[in-house]
Protein backbone atom coordinates (compact mmCIF):
# COMPACT_ATOMS: atom_id res chain seq x y z
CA UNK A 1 -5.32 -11.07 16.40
CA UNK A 2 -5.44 -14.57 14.38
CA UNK A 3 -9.13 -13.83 13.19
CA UNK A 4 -7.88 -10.16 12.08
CA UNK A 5 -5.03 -11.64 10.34
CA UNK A 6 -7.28 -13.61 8.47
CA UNK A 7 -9.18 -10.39 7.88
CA UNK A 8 -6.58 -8.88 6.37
CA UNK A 9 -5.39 -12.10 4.02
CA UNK A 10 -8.96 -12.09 2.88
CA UNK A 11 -8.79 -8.12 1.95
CA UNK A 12 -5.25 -8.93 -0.07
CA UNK A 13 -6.81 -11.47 -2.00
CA UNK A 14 -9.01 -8.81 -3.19
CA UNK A 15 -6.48 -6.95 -5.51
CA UNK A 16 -4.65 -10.19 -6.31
CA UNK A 17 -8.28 -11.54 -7.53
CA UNK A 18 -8.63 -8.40 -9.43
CA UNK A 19 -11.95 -7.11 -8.18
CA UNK A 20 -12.39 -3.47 -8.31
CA UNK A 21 -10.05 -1.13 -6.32
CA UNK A 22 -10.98 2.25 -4.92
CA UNK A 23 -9.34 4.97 -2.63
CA UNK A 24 -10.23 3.20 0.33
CA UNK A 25 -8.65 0.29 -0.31
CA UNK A 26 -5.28 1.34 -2.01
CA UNK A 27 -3.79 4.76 -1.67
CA UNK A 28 -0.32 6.55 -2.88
CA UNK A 29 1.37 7.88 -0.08
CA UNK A 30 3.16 11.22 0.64
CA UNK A 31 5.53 12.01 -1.16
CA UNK A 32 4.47 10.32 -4.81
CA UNK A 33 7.34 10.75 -6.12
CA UNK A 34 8.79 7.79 -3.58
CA UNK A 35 5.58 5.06 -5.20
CA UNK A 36 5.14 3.75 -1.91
CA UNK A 37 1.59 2.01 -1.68
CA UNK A 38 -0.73 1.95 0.93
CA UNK A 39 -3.70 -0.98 1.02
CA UNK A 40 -6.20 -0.04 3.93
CA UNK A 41 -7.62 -3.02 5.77
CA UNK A 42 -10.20 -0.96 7.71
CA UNK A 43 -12.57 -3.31 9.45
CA UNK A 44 -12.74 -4.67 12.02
CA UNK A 45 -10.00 -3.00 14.35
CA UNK A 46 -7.08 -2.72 14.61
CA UNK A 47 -6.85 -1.29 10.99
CA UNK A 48 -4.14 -2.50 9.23
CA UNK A 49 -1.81 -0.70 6.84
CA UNK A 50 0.42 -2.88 4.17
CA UNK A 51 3.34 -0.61 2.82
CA UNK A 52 4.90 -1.64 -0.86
CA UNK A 53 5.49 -0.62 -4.63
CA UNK A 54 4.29 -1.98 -7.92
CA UNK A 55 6.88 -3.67 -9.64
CA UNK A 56 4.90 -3.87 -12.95
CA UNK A 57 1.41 -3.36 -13.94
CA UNK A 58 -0.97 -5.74 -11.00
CA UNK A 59 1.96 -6.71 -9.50
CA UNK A 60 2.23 -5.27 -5.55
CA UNK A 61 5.09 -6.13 -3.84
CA UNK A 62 3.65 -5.94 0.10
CA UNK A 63 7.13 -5.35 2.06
CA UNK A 64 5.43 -4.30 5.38
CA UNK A 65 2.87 -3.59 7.57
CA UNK A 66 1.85 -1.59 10.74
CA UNK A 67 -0.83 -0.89 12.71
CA UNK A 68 -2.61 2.11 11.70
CA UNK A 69 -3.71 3.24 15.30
CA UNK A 70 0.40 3.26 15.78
CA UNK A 71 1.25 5.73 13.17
CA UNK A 72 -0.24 9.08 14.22
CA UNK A 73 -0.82 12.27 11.65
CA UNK A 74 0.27 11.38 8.16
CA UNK A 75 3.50 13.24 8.55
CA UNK A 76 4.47 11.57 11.49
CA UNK A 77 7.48 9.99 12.69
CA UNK A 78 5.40 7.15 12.67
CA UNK A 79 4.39 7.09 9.09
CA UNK A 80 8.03 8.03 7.83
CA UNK A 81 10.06 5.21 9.46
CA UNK A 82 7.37 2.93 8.08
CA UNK A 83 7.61 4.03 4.35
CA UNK A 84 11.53 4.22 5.23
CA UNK A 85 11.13 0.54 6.36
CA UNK A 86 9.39 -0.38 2.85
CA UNK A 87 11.70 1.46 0.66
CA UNK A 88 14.70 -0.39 2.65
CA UNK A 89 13.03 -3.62 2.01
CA UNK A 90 12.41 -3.30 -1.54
CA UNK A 91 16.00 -2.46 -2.05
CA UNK A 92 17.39 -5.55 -0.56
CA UNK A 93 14.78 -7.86 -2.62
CA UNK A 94 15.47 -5.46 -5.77
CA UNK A 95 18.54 -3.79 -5.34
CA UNK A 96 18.72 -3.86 -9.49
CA UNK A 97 15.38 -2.87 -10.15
CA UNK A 98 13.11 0.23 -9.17
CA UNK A 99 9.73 -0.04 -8.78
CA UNK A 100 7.02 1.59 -10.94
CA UNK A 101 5.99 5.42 -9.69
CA UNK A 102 3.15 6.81 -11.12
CA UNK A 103 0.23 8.71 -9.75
CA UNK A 104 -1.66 7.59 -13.37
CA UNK A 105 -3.72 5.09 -11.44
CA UNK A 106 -4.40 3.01 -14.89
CA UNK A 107 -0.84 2.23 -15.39
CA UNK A 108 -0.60 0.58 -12.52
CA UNK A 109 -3.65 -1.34 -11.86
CA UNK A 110 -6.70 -2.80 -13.87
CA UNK A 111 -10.06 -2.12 -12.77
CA UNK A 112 -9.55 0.91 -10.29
CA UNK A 113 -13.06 3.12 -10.36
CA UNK A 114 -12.66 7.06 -10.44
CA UNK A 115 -11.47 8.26 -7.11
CA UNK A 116 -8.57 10.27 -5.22
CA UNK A 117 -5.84 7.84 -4.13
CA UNK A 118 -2.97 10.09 -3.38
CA UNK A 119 -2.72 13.60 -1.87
CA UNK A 120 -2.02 16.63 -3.76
C-alpha cells in the first residue's frame, strides 16, 4: 500500500501542477448541487477516490478518501456516508465559509479539456 500511496501523491500533484484535467481524473459527484469533488486515482489497484470542494478557483480542498472497490453503485450507502464524511469535514475546517458549487467546469479550474465530469 506504501508504493500506491505514492501513486496517488504523484496523481495529486497533477492538478496542483496544473497540467490538464479531464473526466477521468476529476469528477462532480451526485447531487451537484452539494460541490463535492471526486479525483480518480485509477491505476494501479486499489483505485483510490479523494472526496473535497473548491474553495476558490484551483484551489481543492482534499478532506477524504476511500477505496473505490469499498463504495459499491454510485448511490450507495457507501458513496453517501463518504460525501457525508467530506461535507462534515469541510465544515469543521470552514465552518464560516462555503465552498464554490458550480457544474461550469471553467470557473473552477484552469486547463480542463471538453468532457462530462458530473452526471445529469
Amino acid at each position: 500500500m506504501e508504493d500506491r500511496l505514492g501513486i496517488l501523491q504523484a496523481d495529486l500533484e497533477q492538478f496542483a501542477e496544473g497540467r490538464t484535467i479531464d473526466p477521468k481524473y476529476l469528477f462532480l459527484l451526485y447531487p451537484a448541487t452539494e460541490g463535492v469533488w471526486e479525483i480518480r486515482s485509477l491505476r494501479p489497484d486499489p483505485s483510490i477516490r479523494v472526496l473535497g470542494f473548491f474553495a476558490k478557483r484551483d484551489v481543492f480542498i482534499a478532506t477524504n478518501l476511500a477505496l473505490r472497490e469499498n463504495l459499491g453503485g454510485w448511490e450507495s450507502r457507501e458513496w453517501k456516508d463518504i460525501k457525508r464524511l467530506a461535507r462534515t469535514r469541510w465544515g469543521h475546517l470552514f465552518h464560516t465559509y462555503n465552498p464554490m458549487v458550480s457544474t461550469n467546469l471553467s470557473e473552477l479550474v484552469t486547463g480542463t479539456i471538453d468532457g462530462k465530469y458530473f452526471k445529469t
